[in-house]
PDB file of N, CA and C in Angstrom:
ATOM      1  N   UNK A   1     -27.885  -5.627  -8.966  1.00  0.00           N
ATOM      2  CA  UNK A   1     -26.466  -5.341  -8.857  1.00  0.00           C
ATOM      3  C   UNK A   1     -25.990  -4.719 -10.168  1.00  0.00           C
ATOM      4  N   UNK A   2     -24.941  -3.718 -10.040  1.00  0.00           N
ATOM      5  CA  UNK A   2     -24.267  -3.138 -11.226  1.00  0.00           C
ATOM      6  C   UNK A   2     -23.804  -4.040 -11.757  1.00  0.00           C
ATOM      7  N   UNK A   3     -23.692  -3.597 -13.215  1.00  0.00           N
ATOM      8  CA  UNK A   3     -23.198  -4.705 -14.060  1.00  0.00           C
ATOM      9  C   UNK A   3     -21.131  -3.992 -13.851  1.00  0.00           C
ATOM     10  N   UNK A   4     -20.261  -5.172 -13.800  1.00  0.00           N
ATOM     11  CA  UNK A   4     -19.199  -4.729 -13.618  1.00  0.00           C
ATOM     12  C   UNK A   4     -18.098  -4.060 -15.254  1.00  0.00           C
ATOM     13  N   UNK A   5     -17.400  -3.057 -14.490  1.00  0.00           N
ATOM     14  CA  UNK A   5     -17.113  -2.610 -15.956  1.00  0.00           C
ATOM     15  C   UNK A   5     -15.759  -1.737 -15.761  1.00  0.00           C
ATOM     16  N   UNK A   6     -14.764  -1.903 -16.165  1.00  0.00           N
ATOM     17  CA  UNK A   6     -13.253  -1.435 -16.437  1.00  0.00           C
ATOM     18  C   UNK A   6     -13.544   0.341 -16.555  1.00  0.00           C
ATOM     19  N   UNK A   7     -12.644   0.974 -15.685  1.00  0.00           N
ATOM     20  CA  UNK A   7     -12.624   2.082 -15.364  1.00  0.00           C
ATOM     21  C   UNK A   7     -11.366   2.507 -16.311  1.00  0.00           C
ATOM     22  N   UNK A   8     -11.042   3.724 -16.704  1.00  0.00           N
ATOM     23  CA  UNK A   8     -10.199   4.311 -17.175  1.00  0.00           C
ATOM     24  C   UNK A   8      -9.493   5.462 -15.789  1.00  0.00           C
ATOM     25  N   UNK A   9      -8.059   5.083 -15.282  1.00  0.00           N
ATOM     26  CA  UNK A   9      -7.679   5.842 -14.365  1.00  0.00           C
ATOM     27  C   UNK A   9      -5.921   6.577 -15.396  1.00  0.00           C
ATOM     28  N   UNK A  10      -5.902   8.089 -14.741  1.00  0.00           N
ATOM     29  CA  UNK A  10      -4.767   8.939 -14.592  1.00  0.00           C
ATOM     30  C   UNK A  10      -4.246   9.176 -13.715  1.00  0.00           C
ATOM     31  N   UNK A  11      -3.235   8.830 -14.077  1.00  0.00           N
ATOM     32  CA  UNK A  11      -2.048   8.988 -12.978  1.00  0.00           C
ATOM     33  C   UNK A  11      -1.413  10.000 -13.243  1.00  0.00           C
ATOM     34  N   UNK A  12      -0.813  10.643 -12.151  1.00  0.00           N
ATOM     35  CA  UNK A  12       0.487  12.247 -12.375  1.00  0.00           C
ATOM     36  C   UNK A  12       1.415  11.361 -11.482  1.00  0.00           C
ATOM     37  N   UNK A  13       2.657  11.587 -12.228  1.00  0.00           N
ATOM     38  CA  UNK A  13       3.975  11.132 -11.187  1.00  0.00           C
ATOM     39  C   UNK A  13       3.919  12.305 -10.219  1.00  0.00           C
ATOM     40  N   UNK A  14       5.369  12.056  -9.810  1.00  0.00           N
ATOM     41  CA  UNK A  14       5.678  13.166  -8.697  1.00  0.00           C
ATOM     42  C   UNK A  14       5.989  14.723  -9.251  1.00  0.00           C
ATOM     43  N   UNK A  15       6.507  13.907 -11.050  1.00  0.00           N
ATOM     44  CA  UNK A  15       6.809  15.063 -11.793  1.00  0.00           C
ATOM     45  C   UNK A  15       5.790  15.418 -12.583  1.00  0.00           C
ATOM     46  N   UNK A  16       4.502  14.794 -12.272  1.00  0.00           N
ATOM     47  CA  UNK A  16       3.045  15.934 -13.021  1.00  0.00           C
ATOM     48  C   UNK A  16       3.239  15.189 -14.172  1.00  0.00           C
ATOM     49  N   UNK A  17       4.079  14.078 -14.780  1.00  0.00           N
ATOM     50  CA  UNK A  17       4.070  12.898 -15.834  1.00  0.00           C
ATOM     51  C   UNK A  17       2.733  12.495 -15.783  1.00  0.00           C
ATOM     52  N   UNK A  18       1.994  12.680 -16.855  1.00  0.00           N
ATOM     53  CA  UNK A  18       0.515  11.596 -17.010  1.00  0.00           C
ATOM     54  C   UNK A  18       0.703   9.912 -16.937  1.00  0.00           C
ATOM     55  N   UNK A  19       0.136   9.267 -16.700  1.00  0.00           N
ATOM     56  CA  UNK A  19       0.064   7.960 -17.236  1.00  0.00           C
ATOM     57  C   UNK A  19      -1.647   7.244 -17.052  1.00  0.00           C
ATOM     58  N   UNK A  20      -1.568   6.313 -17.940  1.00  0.00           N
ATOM     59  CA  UNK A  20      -3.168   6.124 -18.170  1.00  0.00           C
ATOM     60  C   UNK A  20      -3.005   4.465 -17.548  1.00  0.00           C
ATOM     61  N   UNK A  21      -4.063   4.311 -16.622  1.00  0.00           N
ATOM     62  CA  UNK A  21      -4.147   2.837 -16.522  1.00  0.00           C
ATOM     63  C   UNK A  21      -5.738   2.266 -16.179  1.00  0.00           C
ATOM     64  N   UNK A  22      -5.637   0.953 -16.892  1.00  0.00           N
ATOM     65  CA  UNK A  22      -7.195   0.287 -17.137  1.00  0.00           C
ATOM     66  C   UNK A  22      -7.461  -0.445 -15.729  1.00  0.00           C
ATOM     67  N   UNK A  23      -8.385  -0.664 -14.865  1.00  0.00           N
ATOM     68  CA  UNK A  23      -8.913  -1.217 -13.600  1.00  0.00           C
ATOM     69  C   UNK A  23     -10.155  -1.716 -13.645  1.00  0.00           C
ATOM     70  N   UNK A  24     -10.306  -2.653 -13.448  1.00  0.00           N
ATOM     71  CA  UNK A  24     -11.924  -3.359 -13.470  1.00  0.00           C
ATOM     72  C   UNK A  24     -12.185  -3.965 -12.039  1.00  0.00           C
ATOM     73  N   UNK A  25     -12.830  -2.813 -11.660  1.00  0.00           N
ATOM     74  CA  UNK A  25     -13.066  -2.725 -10.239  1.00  0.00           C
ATOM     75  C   UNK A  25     -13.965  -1.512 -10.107  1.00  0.00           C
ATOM     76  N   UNK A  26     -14.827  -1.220  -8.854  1.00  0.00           N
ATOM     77  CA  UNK A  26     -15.743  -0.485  -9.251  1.00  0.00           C
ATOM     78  C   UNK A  26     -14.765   0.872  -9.079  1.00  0.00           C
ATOM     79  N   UNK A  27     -15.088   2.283  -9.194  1.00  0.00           N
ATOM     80  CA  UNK A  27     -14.451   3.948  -9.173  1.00  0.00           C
ATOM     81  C   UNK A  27     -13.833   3.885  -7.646  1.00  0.00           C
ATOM     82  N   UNK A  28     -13.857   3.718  -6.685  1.00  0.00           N
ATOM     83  CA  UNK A  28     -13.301   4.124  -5.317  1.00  0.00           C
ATOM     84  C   UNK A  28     -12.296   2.803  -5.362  1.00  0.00           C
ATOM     85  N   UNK A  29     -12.421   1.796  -5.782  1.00  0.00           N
ATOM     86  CA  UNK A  29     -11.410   0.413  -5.636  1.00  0.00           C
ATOM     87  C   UNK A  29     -10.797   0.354  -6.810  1.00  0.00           C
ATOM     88  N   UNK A  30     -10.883   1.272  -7.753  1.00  0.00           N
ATOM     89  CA  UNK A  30      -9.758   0.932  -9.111  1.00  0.00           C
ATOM     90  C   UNK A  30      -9.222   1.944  -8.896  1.00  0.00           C
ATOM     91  N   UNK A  31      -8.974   3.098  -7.733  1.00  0.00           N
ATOM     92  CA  UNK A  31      -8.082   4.312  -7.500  1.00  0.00           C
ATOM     93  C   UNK A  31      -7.337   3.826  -6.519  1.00  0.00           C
ATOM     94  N   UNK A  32      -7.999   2.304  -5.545  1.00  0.00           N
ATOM     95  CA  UNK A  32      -6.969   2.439  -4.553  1.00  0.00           C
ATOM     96  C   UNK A  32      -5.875   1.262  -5.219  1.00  0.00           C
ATOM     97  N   UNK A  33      -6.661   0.105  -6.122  1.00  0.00           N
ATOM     98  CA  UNK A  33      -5.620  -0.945  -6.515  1.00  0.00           C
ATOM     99  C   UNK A  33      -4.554   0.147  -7.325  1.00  0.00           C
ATOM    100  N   UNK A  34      -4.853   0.851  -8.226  1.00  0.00           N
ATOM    101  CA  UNK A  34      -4.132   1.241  -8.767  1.00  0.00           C
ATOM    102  C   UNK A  34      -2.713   2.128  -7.987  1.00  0.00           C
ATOM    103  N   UNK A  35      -3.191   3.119  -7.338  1.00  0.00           N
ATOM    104  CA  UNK A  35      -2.638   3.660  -5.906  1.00  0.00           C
ATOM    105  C   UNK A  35      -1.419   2.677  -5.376  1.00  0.00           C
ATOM    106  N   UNK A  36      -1.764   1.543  -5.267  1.00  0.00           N
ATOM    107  CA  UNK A  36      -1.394   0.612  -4.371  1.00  0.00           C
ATOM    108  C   UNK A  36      -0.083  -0.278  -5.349  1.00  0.00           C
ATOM    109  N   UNK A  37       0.151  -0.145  -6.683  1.00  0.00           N
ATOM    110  CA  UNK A  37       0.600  -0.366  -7.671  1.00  0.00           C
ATOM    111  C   UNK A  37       1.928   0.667  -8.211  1.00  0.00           C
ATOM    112  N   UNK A  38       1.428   1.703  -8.049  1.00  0.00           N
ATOM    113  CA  UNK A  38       2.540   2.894  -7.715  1.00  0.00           C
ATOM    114  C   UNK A  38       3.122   3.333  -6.900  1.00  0.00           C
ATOM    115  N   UNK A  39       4.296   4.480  -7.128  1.00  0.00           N
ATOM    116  CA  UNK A  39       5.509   4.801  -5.601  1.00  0.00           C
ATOM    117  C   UNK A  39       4.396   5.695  -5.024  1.00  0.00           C
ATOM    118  N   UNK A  40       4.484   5.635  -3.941  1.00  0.00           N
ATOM    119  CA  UNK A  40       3.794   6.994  -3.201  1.00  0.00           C
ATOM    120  C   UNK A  40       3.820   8.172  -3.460  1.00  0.00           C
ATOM    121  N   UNK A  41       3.221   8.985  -3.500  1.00  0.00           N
ATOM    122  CA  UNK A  41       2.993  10.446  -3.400  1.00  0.00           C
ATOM    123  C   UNK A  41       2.386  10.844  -4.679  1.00  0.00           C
ATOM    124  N   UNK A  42       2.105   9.473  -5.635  1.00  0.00           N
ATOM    125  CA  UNK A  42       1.364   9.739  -7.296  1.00  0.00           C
ATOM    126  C   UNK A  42      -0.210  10.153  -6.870  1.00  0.00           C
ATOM    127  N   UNK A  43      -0.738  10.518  -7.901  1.00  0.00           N
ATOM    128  CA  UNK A  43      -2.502  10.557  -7.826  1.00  0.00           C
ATOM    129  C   UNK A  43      -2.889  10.042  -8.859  1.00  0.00           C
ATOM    130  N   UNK A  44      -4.023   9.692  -8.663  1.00  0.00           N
ATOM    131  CA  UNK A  44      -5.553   8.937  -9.495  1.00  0.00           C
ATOM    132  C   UNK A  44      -6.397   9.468  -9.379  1.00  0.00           C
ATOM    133  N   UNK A  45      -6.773   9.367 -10.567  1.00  0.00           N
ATOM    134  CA  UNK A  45      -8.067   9.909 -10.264  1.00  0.00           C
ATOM    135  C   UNK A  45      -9.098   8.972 -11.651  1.00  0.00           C
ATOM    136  N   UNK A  46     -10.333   8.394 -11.555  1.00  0.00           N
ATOM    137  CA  UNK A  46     -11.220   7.982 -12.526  1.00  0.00           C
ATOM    138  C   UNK A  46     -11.517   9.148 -13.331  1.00  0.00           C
ATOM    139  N   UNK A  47     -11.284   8.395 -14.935  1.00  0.00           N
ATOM    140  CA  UNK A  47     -11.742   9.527 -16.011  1.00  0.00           C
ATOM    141  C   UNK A  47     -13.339   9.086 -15.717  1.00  0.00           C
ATOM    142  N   UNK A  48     -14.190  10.293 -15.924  1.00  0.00           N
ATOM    143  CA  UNK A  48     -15.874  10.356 -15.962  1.00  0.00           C
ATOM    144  C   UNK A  48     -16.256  10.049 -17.302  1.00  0.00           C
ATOM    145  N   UNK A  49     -17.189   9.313 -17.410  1.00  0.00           N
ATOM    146  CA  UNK A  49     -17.687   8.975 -18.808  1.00  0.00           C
ATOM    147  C   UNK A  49     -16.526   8.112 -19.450  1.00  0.00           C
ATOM    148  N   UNK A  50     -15.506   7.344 -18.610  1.00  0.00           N
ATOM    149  CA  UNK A  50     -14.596   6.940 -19.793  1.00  0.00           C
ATOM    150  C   UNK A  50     -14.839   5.033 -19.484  1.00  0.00           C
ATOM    151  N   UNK A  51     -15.398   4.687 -18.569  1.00  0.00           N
ATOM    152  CA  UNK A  51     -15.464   3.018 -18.862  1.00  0.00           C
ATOM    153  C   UNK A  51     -15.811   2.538 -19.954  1.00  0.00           C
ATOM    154  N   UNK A  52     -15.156   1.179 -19.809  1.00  0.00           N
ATOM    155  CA  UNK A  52     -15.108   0.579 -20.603  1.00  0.00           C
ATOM    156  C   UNK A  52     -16.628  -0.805 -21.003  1.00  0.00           C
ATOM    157  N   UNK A  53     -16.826  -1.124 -21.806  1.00  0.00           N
ATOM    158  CA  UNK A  53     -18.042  -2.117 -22.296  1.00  0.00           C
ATOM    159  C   UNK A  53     -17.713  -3.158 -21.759  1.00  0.00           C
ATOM    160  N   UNK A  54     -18.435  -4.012 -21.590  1.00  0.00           N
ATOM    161  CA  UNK A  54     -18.197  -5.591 -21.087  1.00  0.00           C
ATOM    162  C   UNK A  54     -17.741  -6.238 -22.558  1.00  0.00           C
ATOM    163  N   UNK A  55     -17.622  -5.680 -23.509  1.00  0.00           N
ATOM    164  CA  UNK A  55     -16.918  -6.471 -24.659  1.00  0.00           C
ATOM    165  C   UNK A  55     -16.149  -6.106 -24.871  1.00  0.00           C
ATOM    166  N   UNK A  56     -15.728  -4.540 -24.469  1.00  0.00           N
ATOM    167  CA  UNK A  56     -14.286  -4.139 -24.138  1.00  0.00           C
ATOM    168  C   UNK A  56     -13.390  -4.880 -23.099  1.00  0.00           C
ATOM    169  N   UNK A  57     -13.846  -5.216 -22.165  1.00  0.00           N
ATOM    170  CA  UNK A  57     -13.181  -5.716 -21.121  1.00  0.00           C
ATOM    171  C   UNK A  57     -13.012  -7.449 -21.331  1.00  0.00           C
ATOM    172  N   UNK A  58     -13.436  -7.779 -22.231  1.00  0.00           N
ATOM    173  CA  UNK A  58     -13.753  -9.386 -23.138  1.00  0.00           C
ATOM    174  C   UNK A  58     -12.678  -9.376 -23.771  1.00  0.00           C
ATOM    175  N   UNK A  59     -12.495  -8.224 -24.526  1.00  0.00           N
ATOM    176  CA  UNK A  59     -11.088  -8.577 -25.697  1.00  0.00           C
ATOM    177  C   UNK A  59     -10.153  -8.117 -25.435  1.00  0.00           C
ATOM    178  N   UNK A  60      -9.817  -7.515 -23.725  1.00  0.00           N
ATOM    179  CA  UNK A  60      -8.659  -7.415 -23.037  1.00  0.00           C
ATOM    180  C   UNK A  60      -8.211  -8.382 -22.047  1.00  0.00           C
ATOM    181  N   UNK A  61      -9.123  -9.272 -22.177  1.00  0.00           N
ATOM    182  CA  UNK A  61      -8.700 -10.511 -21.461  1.00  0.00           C
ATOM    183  C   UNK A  61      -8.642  -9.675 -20.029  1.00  0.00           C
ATOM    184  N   UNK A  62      -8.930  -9.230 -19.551  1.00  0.00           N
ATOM    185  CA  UNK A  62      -8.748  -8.819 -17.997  1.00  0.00           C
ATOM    186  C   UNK A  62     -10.687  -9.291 -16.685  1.00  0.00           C
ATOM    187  N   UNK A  63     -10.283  -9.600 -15.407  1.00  0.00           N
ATOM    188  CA  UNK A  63     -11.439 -10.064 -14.869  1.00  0.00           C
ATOM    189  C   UNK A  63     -11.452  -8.903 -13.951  1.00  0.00           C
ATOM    190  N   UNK A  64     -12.186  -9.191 -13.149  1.00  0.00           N
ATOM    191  CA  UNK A  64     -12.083  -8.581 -11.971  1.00  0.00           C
ATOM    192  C   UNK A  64     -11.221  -8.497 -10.633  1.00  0.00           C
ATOM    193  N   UNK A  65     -10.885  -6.841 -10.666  1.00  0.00           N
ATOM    194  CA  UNK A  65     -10.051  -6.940  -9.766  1.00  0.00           C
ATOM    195  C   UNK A  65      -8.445  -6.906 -10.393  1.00  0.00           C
ATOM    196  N   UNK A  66      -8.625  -6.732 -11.989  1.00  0.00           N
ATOM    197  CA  UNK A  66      -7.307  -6.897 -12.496  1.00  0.00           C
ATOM    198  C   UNK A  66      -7.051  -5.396 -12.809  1.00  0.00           C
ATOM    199  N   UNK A  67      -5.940  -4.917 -12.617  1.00  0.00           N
ATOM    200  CA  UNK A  67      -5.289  -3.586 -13.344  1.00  0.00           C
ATOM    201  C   UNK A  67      -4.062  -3.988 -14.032  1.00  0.00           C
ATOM    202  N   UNK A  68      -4.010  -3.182 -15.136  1.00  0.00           N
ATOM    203  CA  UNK A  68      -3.144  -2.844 -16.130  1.00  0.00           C
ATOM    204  C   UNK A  68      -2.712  -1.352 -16.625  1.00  0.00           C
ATOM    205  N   UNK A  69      -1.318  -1.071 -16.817  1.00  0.00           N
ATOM    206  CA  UNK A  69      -0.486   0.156 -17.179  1.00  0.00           C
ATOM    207  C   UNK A  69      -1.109   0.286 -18.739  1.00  0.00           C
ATOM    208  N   UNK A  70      -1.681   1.339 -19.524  1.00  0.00           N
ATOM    209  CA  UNK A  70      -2.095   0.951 -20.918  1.00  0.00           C
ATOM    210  C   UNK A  70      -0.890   2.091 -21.641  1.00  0.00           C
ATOM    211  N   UNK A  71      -0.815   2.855 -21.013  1.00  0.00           N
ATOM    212  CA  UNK A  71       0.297   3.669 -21.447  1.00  0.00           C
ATOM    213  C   UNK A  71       1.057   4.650 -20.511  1.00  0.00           C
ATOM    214  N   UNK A  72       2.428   5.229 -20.596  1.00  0.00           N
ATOM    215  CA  UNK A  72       3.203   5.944 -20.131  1.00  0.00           C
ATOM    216  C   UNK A  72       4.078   6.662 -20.934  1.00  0.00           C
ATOM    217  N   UNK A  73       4.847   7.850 -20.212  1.00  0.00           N
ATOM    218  CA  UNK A  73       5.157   9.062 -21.174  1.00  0.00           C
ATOM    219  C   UNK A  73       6.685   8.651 -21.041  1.00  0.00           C
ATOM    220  N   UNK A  74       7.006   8.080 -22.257  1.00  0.00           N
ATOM    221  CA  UNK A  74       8.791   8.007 -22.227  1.00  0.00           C
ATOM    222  C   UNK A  74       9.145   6.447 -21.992  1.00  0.00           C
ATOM    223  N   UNK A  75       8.205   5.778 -22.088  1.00  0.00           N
ATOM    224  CA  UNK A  75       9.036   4.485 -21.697  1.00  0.00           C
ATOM    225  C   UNK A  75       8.684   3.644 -22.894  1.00  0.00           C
TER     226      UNK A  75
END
């Protein structure tokens, strides 16, 4: 079994606004929790090459199945 490991996802608002959010869940299930977290009509998409270490995901205190907002433009 894969070892489990925090995805790095981008978001575009409706207005093409970036926002970055962390998901530890595997690439097809940290686009839909995340998805599922935002208003409709946003996109996701997994950054490639951007997960995170299992000691990264240690000193964010986050398990599986957890998502978090890590940053946004203006707030």
């Amino acid at each position: 079994m894969a070892e489990a490991v925090a995805h790095i996802v981008r978001v575009l608002t409706d207005s093409r606004d970036p926002r970055v959010w962390l998901a530890f869940a595997p690439p097809d299930e940290a686009i839909t929790r995340v998805l599922d977290a935002v208003p409709e009509g946003w996109a996701a998409t997994v950054l490639p090459g951007c997960a995170l270490s299992p000691a990264d995901v240690s000193a964010l205190h986050i398990g599986p199945g957890d998502i978090r907002e890590i940053s946004s433009r203006g707030d």
